[in-house]
N, C-alpha and C. Protein backbone atom coordinates (compact mmCIF):
# COMPACT_ATOMS: atom_id res chain seq x y z
N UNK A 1 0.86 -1.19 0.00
CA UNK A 1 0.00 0.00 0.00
C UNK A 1 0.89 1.23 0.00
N UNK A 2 0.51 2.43 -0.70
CA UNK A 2 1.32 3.43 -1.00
C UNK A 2 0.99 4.04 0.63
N UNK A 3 2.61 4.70 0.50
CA UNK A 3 2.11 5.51 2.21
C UNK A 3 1.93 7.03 1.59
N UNK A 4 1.79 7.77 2.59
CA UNK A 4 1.22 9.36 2.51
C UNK A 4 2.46 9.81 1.76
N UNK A 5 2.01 10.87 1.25
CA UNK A 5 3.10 11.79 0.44
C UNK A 5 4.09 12.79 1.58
N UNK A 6 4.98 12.57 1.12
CA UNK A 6 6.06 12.71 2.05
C UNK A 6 5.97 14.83 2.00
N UNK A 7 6.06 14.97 3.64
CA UNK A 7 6.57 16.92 3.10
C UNK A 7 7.35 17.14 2.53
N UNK A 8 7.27 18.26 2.02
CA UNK A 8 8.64 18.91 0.97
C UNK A 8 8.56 20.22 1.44
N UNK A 9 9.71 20.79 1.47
CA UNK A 9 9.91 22.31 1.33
C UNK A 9 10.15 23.02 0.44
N UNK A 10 9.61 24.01 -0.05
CA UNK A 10 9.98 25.06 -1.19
C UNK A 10 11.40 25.68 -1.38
N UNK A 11 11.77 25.73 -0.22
CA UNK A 11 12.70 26.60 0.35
C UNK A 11 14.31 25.38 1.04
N UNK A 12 15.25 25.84 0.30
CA UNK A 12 16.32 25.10 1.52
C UNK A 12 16.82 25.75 2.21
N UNK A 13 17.85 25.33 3.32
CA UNK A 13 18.10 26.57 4.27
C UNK A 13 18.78 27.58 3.24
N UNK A 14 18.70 29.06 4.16
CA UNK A 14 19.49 29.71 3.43
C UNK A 14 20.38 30.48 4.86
N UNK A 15 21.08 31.45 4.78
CA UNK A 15 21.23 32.70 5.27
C UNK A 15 20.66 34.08 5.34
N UNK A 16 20.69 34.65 6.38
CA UNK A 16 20.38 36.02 6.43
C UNK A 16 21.41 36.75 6.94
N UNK A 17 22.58 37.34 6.88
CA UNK A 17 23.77 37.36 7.09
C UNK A 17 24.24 36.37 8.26
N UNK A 18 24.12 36.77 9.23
CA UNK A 18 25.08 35.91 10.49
C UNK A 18 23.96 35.05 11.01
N UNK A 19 22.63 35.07 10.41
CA UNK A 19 21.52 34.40 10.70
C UNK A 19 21.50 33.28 9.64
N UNK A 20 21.02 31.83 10.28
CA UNK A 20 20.53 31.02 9.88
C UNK A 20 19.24 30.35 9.57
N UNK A 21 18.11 30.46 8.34
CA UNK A 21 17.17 30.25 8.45
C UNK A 21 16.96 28.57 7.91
N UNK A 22 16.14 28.34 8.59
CA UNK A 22 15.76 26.73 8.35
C UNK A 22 14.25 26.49 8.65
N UNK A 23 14.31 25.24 7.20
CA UNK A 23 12.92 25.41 7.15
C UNK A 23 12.25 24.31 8.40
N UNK A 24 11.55 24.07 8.67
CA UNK A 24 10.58 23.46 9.61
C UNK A 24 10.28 21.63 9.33
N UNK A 25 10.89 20.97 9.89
CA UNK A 25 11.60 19.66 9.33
C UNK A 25 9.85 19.06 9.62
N UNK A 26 9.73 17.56 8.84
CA UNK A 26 8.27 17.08 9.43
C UNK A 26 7.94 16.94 10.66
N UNK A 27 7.07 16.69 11.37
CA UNK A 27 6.56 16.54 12.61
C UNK A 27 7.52 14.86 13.42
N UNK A 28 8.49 15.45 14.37
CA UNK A 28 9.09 14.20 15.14
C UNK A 28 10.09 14.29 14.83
N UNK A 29 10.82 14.91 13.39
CA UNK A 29 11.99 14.42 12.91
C UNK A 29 13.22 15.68 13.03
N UNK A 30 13.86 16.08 13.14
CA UNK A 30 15.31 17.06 13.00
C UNK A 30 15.39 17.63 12.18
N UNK A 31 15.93 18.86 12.24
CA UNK A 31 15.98 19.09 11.15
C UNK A 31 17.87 18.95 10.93
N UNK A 32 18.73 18.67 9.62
CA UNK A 32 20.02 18.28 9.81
C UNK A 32 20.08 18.90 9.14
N UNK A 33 21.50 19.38 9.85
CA UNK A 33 22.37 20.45 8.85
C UNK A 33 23.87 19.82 8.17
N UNK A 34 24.30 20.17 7.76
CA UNK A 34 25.62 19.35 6.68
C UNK A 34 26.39 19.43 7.65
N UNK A 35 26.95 17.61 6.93
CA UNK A 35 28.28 17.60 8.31
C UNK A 35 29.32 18.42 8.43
N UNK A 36 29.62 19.22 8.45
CA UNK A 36 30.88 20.20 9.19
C UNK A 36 30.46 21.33 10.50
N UNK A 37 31.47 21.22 11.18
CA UNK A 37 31.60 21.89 12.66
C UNK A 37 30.66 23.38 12.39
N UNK A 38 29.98 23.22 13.19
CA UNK A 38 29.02 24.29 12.86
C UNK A 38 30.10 25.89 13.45
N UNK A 39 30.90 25.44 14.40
CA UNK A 39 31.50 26.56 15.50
C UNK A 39 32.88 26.99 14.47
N UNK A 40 33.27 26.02 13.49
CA UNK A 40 34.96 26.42 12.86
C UNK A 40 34.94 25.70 11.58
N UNK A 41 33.51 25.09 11.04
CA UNK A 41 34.11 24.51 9.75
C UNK A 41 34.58 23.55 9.61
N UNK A 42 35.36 22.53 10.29
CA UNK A 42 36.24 21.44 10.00
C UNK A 42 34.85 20.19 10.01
N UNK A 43 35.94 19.35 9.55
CA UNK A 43 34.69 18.43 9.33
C UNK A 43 34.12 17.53 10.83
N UNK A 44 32.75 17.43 10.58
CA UNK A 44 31.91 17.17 11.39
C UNK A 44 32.56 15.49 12.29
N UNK A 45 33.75 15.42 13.20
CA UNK A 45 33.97 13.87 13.41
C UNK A 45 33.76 14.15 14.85
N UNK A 46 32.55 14.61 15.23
CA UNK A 46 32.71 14.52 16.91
C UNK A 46 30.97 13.86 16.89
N UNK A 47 30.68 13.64 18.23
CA UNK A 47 29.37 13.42 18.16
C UNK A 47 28.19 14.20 17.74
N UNK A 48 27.34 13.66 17.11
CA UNK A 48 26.13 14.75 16.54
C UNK A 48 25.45 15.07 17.64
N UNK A 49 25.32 16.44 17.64
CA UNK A 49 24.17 16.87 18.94
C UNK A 49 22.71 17.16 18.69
N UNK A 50 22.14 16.44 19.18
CA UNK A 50 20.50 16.80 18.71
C UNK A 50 19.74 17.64 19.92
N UNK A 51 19.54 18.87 19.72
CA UNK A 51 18.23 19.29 21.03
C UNK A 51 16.89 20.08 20.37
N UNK A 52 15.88 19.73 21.09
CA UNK A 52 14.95 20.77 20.76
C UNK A 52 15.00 21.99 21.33
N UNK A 53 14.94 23.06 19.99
CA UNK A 53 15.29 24.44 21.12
C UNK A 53 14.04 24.97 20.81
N UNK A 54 13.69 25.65 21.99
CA UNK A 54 12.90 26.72 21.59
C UNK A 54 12.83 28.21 21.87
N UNK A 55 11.63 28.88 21.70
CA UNK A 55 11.78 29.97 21.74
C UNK A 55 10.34 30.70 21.89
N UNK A 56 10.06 32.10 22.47
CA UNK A 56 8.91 32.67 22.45
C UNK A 56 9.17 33.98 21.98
N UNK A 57 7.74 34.77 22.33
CA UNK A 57 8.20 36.51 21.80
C UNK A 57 8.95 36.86 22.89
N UNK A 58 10.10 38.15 22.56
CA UNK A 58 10.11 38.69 23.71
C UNK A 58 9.21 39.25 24.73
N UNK A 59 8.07 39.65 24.30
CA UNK A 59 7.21 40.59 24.71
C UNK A 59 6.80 39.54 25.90
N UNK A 60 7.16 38.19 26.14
CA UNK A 60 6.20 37.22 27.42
C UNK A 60 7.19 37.65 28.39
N UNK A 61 8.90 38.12 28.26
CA UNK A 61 9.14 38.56 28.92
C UNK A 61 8.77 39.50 30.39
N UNK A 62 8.12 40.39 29.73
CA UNK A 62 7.50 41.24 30.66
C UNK A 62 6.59 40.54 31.87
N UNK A 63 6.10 39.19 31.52
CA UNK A 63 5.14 38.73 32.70
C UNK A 63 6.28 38.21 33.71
N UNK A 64 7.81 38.27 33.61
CA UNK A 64 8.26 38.13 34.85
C UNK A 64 7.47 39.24 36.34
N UNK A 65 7.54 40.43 35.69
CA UNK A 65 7.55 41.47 36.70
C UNK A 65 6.11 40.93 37.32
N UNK A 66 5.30 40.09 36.60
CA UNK A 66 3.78 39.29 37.73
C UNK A 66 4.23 38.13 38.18
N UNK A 67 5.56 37.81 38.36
CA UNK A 67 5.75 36.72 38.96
C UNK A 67 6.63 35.35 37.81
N UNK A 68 7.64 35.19 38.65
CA UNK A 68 8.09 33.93 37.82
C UNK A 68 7.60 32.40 37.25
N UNK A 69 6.64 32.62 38.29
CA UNK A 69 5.66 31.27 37.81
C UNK A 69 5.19 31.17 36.80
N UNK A 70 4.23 32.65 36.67
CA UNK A 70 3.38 33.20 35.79
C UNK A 70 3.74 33.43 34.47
N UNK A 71 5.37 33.47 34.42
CA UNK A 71 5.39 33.66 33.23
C UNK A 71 6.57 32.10 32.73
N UNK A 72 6.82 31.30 33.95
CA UNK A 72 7.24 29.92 33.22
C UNK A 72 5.79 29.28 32.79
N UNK A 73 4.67 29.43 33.24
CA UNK A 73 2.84 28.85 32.55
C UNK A 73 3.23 29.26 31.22
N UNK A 74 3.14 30.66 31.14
CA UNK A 74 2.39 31.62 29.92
C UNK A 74 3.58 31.24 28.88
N UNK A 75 5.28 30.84 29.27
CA UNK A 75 6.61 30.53 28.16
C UNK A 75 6.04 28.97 27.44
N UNK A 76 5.84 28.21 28.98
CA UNK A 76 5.84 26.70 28.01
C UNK A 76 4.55 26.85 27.21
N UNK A 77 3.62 27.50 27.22
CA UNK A 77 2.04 27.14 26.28
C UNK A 77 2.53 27.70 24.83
N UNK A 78 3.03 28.99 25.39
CA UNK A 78 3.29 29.36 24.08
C UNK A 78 4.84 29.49 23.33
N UNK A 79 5.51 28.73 23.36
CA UNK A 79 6.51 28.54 23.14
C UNK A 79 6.42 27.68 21.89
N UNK A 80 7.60 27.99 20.96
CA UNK A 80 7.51 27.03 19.55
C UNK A 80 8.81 26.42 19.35
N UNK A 81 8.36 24.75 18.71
CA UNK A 81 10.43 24.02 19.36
C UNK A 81 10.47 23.79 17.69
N UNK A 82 11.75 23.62 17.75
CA UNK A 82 12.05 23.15 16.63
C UNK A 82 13.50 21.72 17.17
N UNK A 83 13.54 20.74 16.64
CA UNK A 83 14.55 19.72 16.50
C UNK A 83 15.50 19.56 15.52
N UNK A 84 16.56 19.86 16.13
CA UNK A 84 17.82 20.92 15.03
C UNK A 84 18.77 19.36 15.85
N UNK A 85 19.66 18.52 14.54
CA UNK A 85 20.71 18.46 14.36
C UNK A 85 21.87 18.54 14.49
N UNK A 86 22.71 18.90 15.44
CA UNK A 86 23.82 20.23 14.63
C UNK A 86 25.51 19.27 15.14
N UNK A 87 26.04 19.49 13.82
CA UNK A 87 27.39 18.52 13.72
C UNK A 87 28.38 19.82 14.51
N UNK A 88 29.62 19.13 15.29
CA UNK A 88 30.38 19.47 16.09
C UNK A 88 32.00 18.52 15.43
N UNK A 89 32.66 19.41 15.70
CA UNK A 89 34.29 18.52 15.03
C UNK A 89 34.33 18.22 16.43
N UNK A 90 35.42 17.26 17.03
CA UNK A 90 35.90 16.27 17.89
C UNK A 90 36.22 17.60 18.98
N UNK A 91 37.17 18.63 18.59
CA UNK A 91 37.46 19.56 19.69
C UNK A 91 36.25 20.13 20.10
N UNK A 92 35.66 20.72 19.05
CA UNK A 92 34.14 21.33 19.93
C UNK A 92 33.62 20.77 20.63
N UNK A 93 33.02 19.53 20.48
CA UNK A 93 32.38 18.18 20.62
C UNK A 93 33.07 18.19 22.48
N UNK A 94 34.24 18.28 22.49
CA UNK A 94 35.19 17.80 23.54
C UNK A 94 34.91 19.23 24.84
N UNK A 95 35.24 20.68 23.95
CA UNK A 95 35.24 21.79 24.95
C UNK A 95 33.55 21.53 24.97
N UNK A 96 32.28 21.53 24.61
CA UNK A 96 31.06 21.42 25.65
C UNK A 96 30.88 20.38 26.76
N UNK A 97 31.58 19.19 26.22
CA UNK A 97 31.20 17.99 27.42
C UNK A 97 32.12 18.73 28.42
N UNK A 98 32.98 19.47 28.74
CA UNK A 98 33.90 20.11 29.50
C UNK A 98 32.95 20.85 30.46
N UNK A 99 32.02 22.22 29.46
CA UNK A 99 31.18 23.16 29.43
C UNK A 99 30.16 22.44 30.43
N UNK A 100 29.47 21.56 30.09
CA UNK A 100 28.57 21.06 30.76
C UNK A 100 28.74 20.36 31.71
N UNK A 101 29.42 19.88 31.79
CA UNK A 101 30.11 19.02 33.26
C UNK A 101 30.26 20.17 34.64
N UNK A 102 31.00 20.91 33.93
CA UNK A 102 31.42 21.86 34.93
C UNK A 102 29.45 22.83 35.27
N UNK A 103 28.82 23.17 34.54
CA UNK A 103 27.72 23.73 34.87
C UNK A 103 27.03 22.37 35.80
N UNK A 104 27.55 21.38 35.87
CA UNK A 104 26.72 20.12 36.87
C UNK A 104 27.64 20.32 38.27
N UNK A 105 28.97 20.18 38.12
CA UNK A 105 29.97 20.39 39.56
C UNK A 105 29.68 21.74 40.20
N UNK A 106 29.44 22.47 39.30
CA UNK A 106 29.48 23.61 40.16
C UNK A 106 28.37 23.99 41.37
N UNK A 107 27.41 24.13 40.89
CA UNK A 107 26.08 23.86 41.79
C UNK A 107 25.87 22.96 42.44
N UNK A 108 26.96 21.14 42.62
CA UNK A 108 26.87 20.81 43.58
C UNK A 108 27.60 20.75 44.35
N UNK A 109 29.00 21.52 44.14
CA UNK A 109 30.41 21.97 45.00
C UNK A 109 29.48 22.83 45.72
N UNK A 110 28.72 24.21 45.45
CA UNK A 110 28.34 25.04 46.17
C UNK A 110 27.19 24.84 47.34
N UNK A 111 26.38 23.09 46.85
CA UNK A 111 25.51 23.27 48.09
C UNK A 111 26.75 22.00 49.34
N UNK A 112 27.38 21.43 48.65
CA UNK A 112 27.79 20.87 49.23
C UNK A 112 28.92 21.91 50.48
N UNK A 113 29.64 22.86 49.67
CA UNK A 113 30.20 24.00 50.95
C UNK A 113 29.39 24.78 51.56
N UNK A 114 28.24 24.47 51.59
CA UNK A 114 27.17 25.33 52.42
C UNK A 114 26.71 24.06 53.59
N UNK A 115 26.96 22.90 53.35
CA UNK A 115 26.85 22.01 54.20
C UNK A 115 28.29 21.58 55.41
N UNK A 116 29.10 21.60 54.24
CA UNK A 116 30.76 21.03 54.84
C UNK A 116 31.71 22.78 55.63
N UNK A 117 31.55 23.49 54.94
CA UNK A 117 32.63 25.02 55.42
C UNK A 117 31.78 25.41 57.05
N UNK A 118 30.82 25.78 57.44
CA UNK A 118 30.07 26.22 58.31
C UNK A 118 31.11 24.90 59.89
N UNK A 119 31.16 23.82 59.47
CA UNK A 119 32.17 22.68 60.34
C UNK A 119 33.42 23.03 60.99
N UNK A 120 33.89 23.74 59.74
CA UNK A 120 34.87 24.48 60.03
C UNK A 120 34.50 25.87 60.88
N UNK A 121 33.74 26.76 61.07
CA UNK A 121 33.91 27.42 61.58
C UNK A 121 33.55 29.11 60.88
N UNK A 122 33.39 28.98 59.38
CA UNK A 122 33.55 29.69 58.78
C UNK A 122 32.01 30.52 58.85
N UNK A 123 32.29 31.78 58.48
CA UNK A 123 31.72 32.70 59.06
C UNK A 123 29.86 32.37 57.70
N UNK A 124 29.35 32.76 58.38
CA UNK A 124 27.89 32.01 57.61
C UNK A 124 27.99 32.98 56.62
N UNK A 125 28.00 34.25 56.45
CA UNK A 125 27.96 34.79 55.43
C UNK A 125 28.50 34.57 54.08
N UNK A 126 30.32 34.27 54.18
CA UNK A 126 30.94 33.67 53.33
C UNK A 126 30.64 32.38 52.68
N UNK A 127 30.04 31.52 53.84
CA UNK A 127 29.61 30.16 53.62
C UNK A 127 28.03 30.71 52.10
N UNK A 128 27.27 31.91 52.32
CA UNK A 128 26.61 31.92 52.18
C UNK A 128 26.58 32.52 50.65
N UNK A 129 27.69 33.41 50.57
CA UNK A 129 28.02 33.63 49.14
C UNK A 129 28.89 33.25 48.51
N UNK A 130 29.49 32.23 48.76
CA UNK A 130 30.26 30.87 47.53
C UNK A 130 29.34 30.06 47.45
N UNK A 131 28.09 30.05 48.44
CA UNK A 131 27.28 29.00 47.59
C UNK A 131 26.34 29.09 46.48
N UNK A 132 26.18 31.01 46.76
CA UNK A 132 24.96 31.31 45.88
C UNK A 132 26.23 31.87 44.37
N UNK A 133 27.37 31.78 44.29
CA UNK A 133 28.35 32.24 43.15
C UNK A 133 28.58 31.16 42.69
N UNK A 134 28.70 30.08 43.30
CA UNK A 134 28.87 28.69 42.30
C UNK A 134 27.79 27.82 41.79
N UNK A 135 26.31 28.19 42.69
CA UNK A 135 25.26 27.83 41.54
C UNK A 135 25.03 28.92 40.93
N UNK A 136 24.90 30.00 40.90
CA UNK A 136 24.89 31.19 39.60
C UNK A 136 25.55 30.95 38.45
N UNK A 137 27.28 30.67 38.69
CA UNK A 137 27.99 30.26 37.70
C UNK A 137 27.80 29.35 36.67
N UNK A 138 27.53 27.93 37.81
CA UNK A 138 26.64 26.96 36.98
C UNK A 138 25.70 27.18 35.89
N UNK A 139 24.93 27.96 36.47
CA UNK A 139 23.68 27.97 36.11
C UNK A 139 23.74 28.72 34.36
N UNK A 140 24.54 29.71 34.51
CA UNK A 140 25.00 30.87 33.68
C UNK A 140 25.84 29.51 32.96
N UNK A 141 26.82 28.80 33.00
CA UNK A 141 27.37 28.08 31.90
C UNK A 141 26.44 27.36 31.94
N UNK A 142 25.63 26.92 32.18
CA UNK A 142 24.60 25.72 31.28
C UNK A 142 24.02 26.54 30.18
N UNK A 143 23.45 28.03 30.27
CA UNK A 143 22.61 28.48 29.37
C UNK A 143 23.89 29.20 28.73
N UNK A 144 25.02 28.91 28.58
CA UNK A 144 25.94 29.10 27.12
C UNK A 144 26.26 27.72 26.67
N UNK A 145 26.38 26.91 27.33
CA UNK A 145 26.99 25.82 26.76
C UNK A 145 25.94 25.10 26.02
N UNK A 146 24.77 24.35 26.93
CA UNK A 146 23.87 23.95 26.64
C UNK A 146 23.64 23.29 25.07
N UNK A 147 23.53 24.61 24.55
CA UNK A 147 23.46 24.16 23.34
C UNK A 147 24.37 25.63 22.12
N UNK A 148 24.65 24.99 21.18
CA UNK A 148 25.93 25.96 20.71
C UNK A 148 25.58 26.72 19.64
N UNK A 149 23.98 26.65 19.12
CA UNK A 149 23.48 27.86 18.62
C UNK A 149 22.32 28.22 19.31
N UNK A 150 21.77 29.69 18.58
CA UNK A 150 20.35 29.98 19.79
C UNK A 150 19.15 30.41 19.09
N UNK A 151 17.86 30.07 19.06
CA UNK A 151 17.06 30.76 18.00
C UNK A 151 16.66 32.15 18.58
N UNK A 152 16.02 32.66 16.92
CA UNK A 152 16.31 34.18 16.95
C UNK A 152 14.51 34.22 16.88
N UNK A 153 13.91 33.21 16.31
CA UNK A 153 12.71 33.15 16.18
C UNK A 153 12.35 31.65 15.79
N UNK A 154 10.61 31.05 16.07
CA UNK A 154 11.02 30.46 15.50
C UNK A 154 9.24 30.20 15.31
N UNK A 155 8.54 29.58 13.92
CA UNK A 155 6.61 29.46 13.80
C UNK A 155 7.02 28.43 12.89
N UNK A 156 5.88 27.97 12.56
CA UNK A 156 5.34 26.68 12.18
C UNK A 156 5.78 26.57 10.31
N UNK A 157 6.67 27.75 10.11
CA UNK A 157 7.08 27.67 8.96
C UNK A 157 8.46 27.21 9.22
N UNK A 158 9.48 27.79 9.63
CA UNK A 158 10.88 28.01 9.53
C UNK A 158 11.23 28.48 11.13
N UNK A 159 12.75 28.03 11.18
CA UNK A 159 13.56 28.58 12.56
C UNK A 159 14.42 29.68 11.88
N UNK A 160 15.05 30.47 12.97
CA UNK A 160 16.23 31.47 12.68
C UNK A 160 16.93 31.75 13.75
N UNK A 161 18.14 30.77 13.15
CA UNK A 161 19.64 30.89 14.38
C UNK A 161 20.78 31.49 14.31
N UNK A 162 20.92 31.57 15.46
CA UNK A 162 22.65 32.37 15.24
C UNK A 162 23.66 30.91 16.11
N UNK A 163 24.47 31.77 15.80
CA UNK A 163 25.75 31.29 16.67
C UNK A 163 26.70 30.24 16.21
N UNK A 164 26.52 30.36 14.77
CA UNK A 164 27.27 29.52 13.43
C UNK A 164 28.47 30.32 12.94
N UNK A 165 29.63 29.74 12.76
CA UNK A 165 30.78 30.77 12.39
C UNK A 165 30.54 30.71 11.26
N UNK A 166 31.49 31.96 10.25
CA UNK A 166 31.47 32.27 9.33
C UNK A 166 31.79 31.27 7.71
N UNK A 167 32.40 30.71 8.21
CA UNK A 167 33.13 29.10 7.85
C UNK A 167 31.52 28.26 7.07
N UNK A 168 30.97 27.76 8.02
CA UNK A 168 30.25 26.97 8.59
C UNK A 168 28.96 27.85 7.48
N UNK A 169 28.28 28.87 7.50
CA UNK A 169 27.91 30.10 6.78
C UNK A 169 27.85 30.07 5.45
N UNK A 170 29.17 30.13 5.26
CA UNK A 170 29.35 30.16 3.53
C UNK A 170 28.58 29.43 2.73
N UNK A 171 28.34 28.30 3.16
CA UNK A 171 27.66 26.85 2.36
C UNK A 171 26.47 27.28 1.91
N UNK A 172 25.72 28.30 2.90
CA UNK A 172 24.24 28.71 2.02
C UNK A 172 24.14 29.97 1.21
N UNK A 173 22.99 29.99 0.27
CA UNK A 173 23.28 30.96 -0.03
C UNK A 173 22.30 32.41 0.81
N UNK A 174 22.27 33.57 0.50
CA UNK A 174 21.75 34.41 0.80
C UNK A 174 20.41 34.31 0.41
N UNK A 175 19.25 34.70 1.16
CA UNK A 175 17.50 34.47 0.92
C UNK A 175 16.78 34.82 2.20
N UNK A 176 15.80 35.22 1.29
CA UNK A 176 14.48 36.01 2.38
C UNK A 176 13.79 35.03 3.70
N UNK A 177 13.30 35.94 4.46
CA UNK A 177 12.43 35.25 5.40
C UNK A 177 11.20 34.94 4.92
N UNK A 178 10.79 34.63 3.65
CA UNK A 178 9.39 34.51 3.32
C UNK A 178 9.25 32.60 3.85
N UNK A 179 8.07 32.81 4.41
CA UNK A 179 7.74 31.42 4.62
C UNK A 179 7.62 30.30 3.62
N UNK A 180 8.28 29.14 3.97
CA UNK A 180 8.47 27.93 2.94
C UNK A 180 7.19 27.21 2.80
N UNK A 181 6.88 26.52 1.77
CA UNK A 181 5.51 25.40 1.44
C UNK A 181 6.03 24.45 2.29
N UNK A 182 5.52 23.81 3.54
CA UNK A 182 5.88 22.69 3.82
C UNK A 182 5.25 21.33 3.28
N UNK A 183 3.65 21.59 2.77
CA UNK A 183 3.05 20.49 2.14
C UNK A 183 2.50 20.90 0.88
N UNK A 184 2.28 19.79 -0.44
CA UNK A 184 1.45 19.98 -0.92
C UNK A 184 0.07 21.09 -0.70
N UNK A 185 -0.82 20.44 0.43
CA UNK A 185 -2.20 20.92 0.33
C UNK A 185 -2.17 22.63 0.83
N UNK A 186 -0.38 23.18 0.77
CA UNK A 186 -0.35 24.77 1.34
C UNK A 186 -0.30 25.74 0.27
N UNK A 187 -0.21 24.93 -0.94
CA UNK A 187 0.07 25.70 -2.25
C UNK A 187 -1.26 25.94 -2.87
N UNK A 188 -1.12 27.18 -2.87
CA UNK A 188 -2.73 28.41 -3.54
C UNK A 188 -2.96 27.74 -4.75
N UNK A 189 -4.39 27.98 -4.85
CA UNK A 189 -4.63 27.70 -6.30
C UNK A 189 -3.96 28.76 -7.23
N UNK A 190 -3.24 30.27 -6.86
CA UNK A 190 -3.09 30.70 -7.91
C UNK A 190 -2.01 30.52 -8.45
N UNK A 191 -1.29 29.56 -6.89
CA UNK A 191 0.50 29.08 -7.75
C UNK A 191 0.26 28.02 -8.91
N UNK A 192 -0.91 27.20 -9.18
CA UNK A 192 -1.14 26.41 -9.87
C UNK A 192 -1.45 26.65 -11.06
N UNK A 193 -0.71 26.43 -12.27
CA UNK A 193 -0.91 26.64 -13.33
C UNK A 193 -2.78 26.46 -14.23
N UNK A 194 -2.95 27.65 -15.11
CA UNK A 194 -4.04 27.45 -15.52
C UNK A 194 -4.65 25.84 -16.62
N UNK A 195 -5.45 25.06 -16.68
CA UNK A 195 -5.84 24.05 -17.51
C UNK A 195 -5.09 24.92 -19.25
N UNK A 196 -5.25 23.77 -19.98
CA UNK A 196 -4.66 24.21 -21.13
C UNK A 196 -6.03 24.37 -22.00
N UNK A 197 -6.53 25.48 -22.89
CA UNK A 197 -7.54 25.82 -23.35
C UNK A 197 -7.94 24.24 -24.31
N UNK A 198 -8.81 24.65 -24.51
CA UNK A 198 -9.73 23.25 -24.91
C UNK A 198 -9.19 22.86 -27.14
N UNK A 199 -9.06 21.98 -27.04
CA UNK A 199 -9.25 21.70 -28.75
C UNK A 199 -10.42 22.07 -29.33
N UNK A 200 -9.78 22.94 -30.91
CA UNK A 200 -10.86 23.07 -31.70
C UNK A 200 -11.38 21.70 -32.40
């Protein structure tokens, strides 16, 4: 039995200068970008990293000032992910597992000297700000390391990322943000050519 007609995109990735646009891969699947080091170009021999990133408007920002809760509700509902791919050479590959390790030690070196330094004698205050500077730190390298590009936007057409070197760049060419066809049934009747007039 024939299966469903597979999506297609109109559009392949392109660039927008230091921006990366990509189109909106099918539902479940990644979207992949060509094997070379996304951070320097060399070729892609480290492990492939896959995350879903996402992203909202800035404007949900503002519901911090009603509360942090209020606006982690109002981020996850409306938030849009995309499943990005992205090839790493062996050194890159090598400095994030570094990156991320250390955003895991750090926050638990710091509750752990908030438990162990105070034994010693040490004055609670100090005890009290190496603990809150080494989960900050942490915390702050997870959201650089994490993941090694960042979207700039991202809807149900296409994503737009940064944080791709120039190298890495070149491969696409230059093209608009106009939204891509992801299926068949999105194309207008007027992109569709007219019937051919009738025989005399």
């Amino acid at each position: 039995m024939a299966g469903a007609a597979p999506a297609i995109s109109a559009f392949p990735i392109v660039r927008d200068g230091s921006k990366l646009i990509i189109p909106a891969p099918p539902p479940g699947q990644p979207a992949i970008l060509p094997p070379l080091c996304i951070k320097c170009g060399a070729p892609a021999d480290g492990k492939l990293l896959e995350r879903t990133l996402y992203w909202h408007h800035p404007a949900v920002y503002l519901l911090i000032l009603a509360g942090l809760l209020v606006y982690a509700i109002v981020a996850i509902v409306v938030r849009k992910g995309m499943k990005v791919r992205m090839p790493l050479c062996a050194h890159h590959a090598q400095r994030r597992s570094i990156g991320v390790t250390l955003a895991w030690v750090l926050p638990l070196a710091g509750l752990a000297d908030a438990i162990i330094l105070p034994q010693f004698n040490v004055d609670g205050g100090i005890v009290a700000l190496i603990a809150i500077v080494l989960v900050l730190t942490g915390l702050v390298l997870w959201g650089v390391v994490s993941s090694p590009i960042r979207p700039r936007s991202i809807d149900q057409y296409r994503g737009v990322f940064t944080g791709f070197c120039e190298t890495f760049l070149q491969q696409f060419p230059e093209g608009s943000q106009m939204a891509p066809i992801t299926t068949l049934s999105q194309v207008s009747s007027s992109q569709v050519p007219p019937p051919p007039p009738p025989v005399a």
